[in-house]
N, C-alpha and C. Protein backbone atom coordinates (compact mmCIF):
# COMPACT_ATOMS: atom_id res chain seq x y z
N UNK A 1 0.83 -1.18 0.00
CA UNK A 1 0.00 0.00 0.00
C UNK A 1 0.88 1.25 0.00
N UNK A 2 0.65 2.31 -0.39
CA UNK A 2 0.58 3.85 0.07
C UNK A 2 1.57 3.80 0.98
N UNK A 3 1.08 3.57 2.33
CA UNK A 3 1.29 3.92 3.52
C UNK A 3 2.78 3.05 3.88
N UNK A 4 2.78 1.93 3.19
CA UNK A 4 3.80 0.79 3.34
C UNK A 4 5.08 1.79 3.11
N UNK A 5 4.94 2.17 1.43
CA UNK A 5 6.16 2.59 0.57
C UNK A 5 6.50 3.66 1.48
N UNK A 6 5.50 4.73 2.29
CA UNK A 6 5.89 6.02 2.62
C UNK A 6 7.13 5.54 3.67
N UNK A 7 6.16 4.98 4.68
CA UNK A 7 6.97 3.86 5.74
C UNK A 7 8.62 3.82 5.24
N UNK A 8 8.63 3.02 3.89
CA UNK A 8 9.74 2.28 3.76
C UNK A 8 10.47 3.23 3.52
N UNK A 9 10.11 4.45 2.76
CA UNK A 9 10.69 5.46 2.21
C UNK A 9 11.34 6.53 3.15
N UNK A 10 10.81 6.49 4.18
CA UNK A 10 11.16 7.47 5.29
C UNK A 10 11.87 6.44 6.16
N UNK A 11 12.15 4.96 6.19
CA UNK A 11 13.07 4.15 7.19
C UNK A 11 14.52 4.41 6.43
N UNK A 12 14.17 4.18 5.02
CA UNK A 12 15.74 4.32 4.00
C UNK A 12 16.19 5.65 4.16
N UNK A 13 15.45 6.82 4.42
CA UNK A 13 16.02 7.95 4.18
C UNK A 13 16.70 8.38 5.67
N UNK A 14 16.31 7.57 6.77
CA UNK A 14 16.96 7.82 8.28
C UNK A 14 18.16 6.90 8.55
N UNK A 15 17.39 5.76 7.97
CA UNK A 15 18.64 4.79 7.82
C UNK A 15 19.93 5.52 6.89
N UNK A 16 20.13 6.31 6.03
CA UNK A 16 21.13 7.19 5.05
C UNK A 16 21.61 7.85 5.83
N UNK A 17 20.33 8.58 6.50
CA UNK A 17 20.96 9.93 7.41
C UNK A 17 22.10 9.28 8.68
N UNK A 18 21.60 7.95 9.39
CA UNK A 18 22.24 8.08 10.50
C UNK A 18 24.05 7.12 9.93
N UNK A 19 23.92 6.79 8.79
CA UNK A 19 24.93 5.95 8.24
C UNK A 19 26.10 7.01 7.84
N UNK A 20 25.51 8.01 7.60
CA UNK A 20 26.21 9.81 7.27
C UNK A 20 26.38 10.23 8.45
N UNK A 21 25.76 9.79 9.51
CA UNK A 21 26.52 10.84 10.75
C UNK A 21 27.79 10.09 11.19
N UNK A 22 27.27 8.76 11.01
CA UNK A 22 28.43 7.72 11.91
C UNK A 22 29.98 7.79 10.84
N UNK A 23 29.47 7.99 9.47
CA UNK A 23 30.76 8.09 8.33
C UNK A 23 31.37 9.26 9.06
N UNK A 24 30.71 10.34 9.14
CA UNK A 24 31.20 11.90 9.40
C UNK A 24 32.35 11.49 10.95
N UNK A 25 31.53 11.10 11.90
CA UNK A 25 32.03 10.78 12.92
C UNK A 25 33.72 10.16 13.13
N UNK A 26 33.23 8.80 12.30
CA UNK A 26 34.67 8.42 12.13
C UNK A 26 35.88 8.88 11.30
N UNK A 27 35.54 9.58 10.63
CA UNK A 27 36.30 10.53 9.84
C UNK A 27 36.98 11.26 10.63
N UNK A 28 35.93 12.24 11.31
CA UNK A 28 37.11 12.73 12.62
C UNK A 28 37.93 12.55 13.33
N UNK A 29 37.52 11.57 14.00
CA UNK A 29 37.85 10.66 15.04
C UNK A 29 39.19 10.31 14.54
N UNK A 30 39.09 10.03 13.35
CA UNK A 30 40.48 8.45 12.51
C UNK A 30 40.68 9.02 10.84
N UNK A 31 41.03 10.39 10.60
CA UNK A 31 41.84 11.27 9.35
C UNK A 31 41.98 10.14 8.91
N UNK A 32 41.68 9.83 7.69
CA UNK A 32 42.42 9.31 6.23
C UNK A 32 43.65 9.47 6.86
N UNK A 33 44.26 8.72 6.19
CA UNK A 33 46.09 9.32 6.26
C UNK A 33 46.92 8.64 5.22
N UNK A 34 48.35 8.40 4.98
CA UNK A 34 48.75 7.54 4.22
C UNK A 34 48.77 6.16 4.31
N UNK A 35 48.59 5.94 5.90
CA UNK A 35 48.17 4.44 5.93
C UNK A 35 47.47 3.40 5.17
N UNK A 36 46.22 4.59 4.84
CA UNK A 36 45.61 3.55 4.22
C UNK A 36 45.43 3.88 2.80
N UNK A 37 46.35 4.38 2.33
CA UNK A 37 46.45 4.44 0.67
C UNK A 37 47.59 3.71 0.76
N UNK A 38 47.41 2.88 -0.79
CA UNK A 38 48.42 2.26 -1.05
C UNK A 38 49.64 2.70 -1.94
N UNK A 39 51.29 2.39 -1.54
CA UNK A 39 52.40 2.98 -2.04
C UNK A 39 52.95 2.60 -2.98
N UNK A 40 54.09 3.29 -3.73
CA UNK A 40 54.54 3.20 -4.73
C UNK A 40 55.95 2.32 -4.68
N UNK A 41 56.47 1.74 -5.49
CA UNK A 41 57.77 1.69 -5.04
C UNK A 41 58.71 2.41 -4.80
N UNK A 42 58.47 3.65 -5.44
CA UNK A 42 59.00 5.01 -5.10
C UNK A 42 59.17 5.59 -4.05
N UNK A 43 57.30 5.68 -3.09
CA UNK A 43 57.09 5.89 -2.14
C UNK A 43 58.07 4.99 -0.74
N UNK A 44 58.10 4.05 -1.10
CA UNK A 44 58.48 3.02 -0.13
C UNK A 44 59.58 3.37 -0.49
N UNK A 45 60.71 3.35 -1.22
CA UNK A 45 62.04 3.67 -1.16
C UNK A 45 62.05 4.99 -0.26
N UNK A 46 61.53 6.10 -0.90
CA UNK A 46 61.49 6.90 -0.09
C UNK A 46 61.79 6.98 1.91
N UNK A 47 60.62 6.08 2.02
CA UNK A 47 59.86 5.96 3.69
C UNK A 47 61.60 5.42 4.12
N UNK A 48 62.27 4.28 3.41
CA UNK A 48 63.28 3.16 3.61
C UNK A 48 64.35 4.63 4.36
N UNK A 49 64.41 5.60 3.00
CA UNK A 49 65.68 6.32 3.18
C UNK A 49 65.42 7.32 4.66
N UNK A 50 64.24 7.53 4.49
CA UNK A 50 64.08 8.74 5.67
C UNK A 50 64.19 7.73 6.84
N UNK A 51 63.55 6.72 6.96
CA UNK A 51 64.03 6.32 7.92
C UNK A 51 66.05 5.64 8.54
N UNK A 52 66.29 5.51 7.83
CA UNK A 52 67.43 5.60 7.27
C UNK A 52 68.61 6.66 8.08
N UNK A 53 67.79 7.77 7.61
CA UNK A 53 68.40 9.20 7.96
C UNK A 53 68.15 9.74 9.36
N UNK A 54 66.60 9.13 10.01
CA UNK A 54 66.06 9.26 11.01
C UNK A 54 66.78 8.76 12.77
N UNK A 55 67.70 7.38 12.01
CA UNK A 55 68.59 6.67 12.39
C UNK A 55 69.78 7.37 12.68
N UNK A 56 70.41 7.62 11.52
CA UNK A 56 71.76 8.38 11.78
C UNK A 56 71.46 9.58 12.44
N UNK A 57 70.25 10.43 12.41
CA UNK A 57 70.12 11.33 12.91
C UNK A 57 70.43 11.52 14.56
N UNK A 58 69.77 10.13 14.28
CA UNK A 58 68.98 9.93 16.06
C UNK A 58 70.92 9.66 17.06
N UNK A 59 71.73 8.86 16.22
CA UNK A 59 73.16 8.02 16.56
C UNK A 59 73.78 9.64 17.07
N UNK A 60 73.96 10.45 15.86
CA UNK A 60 74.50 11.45 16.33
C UNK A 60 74.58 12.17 17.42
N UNK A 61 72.75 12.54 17.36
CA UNK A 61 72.08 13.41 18.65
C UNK A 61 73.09 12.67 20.19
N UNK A 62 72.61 11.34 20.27
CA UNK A 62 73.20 10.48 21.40
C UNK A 62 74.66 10.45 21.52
N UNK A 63 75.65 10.98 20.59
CA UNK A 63 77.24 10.79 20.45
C UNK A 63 77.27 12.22 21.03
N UNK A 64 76.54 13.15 20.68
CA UNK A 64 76.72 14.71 21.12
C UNK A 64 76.03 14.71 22.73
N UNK A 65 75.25 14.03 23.14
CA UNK A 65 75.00 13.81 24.36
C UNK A 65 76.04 13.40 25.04
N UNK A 66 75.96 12.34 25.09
CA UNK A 66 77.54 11.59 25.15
C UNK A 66 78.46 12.39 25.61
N UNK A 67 79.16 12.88 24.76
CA UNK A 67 79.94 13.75 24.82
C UNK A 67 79.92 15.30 25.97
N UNK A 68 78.70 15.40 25.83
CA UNK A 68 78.57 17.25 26.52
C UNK A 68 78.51 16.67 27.90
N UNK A 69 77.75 15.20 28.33
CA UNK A 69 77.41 15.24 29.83
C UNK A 69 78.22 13.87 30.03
N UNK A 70 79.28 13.85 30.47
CA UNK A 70 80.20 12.76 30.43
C UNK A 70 79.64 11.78 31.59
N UNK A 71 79.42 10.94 31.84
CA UNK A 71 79.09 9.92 33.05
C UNK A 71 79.75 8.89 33.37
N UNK A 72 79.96 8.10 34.70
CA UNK A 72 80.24 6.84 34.23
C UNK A 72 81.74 6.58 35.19
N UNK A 73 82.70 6.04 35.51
CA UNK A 73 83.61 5.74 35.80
C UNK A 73 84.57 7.05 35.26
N UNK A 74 84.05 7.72 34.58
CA UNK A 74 85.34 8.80 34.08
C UNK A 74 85.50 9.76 35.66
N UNK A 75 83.94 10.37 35.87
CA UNK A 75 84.07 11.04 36.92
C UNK A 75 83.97 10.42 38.12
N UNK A 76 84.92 9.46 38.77
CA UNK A 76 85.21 9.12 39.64
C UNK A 76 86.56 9.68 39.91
N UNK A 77 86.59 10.31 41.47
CA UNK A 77 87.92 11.56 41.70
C UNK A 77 88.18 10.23 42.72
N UNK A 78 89.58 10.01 42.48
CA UNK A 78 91.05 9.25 43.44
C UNK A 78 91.21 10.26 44.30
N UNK A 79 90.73 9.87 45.48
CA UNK A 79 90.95 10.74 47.22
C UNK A 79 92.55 9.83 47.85
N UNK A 80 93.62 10.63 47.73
CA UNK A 80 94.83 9.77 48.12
C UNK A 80 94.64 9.67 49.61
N UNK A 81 94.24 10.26 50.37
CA UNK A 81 94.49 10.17 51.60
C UNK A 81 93.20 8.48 52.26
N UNK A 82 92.30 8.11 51.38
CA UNK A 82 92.04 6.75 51.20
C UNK A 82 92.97 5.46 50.94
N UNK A 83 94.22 6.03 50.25
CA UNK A 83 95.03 5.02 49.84
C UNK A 83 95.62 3.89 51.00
N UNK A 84 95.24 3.18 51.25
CA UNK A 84 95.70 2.21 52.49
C UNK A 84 96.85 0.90 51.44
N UNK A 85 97.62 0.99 51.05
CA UNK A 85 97.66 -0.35 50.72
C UNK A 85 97.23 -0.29 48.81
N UNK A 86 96.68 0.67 48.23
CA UNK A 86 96.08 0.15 47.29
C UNK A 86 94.86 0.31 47.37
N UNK A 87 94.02 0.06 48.58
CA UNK A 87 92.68 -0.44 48.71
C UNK A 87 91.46 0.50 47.89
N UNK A 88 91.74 1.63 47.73
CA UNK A 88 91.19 2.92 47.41
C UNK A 88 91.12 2.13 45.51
N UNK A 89 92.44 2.53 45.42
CA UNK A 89 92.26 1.85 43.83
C UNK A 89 91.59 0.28 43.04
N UNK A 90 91.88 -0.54 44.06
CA UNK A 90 91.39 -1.72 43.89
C UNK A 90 89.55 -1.60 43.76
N UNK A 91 89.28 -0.47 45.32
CA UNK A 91 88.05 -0.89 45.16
C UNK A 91 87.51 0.18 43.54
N UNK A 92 88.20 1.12 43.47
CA UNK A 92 87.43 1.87 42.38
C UNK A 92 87.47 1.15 40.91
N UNK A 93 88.47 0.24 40.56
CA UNK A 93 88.58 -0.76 39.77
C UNK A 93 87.66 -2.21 39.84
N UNK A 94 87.26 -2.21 41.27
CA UNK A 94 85.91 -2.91 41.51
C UNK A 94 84.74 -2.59 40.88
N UNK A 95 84.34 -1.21 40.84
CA UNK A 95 83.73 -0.13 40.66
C UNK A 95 83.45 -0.08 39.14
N UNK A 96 84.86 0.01 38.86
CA UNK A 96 84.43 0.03 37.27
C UNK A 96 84.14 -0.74 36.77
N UNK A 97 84.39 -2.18 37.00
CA UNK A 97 84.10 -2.94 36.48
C UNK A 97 82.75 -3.38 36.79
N UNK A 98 82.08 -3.21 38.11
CA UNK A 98 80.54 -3.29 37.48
C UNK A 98 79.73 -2.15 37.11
N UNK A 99 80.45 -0.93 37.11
CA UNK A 99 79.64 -0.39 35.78
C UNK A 99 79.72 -0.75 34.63
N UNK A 100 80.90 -1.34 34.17
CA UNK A 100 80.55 -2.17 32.67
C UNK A 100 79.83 -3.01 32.47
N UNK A 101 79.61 -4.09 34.02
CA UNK A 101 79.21 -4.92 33.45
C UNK A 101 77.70 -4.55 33.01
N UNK A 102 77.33 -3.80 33.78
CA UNK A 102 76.05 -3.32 34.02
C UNK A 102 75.89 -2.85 32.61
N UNK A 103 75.96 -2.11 32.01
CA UNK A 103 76.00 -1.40 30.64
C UNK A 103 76.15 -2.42 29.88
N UNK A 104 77.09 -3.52 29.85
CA UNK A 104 76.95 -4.62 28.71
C UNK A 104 75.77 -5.32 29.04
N UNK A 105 74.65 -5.66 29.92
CA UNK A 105 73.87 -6.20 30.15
C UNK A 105 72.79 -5.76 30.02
N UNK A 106 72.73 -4.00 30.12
CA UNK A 106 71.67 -3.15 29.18
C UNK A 106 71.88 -3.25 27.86
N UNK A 107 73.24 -3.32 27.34
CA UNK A 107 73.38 -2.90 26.12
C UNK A 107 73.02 -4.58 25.05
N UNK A 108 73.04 -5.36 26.25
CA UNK A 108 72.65 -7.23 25.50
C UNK A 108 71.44 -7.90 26.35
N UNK A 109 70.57 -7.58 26.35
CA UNK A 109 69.35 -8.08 27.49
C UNK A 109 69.04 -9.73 27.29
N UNK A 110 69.73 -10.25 26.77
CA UNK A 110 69.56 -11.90 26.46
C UNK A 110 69.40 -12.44 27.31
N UNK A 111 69.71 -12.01 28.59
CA UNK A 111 69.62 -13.23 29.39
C UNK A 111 70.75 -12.32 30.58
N UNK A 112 70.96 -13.39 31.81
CA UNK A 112 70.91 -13.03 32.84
C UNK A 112 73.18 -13.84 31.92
N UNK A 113 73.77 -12.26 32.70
CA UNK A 113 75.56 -12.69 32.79
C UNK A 113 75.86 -13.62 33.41
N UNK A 114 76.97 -14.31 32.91
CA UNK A 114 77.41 -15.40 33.53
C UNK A 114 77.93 -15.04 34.95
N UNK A 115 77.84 -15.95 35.34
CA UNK A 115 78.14 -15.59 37.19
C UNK A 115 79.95 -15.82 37.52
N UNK A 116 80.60 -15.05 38.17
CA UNK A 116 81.89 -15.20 38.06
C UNK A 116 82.15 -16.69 39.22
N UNK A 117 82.71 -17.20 39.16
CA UNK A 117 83.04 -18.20 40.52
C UNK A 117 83.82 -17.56 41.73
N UNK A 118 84.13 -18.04 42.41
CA UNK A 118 84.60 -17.06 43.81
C UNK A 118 86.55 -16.95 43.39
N UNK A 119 86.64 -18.28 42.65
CA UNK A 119 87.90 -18.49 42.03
C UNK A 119 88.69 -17.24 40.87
N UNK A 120 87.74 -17.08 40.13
CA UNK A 120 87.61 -16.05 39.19
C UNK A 120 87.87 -14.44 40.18
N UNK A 121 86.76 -14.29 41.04
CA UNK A 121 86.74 -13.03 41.63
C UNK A 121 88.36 -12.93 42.59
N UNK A 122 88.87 -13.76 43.30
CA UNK A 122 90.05 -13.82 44.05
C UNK A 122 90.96 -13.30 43.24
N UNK A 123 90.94 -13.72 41.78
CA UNK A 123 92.49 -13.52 40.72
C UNK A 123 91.85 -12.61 40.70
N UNK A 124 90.68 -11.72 39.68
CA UNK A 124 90.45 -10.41 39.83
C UNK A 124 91.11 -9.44 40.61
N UNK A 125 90.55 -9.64 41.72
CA UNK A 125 90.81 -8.79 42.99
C UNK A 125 92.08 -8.95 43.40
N UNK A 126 93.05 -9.77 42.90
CA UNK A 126 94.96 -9.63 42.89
C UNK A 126 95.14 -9.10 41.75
N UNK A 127 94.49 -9.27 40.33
CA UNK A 127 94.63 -8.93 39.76
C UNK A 127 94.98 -6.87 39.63
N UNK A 128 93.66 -6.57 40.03
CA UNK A 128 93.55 -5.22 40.29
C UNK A 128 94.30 -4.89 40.94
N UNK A 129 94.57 -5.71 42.42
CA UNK A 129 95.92 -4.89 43.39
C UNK A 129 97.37 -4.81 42.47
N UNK A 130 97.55 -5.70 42.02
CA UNK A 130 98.80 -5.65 41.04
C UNK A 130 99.02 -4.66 40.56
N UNK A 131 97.56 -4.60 39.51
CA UNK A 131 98.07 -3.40 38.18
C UNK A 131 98.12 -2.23 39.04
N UNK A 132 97.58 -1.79 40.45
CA UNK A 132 98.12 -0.29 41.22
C UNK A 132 99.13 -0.37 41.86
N UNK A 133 99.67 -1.48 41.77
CA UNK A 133 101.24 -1.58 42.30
C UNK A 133 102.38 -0.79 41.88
């Protein structure tokens, strides 16, 4: 009937309208972007190099850091009047050496360092008294 089509005619035309608000909506919400267009090989060489550059960029920034704010075993000051024996130097050579190790274990997260034996740490620790001999 009449009344059916008007019906149907005015469900399709709300049903449009509210399918247009929700398009509009997500549009906002979530910009087009390049994501979802597809690239060129051009394009993609492109993305390869900048990132590329983004890299070296980034190496540098961190070498100039590096550099301006020095950290680490460098600024450790030798107090002579500690010196007993050596002991002062031994332990700061203690010192340094687990700040390395520490840094090689950030710098390799694989897994947990091998554990020294008590045998190992004894020669160490003559070791170190030696070389301040």
């Amino acid at each position: 009937t009449a009344e059916e089509i008007a019906y149907d005619e005015d469900q399709a035309r709300a049903a449009v309208k509210i399918q247009s608000i929700q398009r509009g909506r997500q549009t906002r919400s979530n910009p087009p972007g390049p994501q979802g267009q597809a690239q060129t090989a051009e394009e993609i060489a492109y993305d390869e190099d900048q990132a590329k550059a983004a890299v070296k960029i980034q190496a540098i920034q961190r070498g100039r850091q590096t550099r301006a704010n020095p950290r680490g075993p460098a600024m450790v000051v030798y107090d002579p009047a500690y010196d007993e024996d050596g002991e002062a130097k031994a332990a700061a050579a203690v010192k340094i050496q687990s700040i390395q190790r520490g840094r090689q274990t950030r710098a390799n997260p694989r897994g947990p360092a091998p554990q020294a034996t008590a045998e190992e740490i004894a020669y160490d620790e003559d070791q170190a008294r030696a070389a301040v001999k």
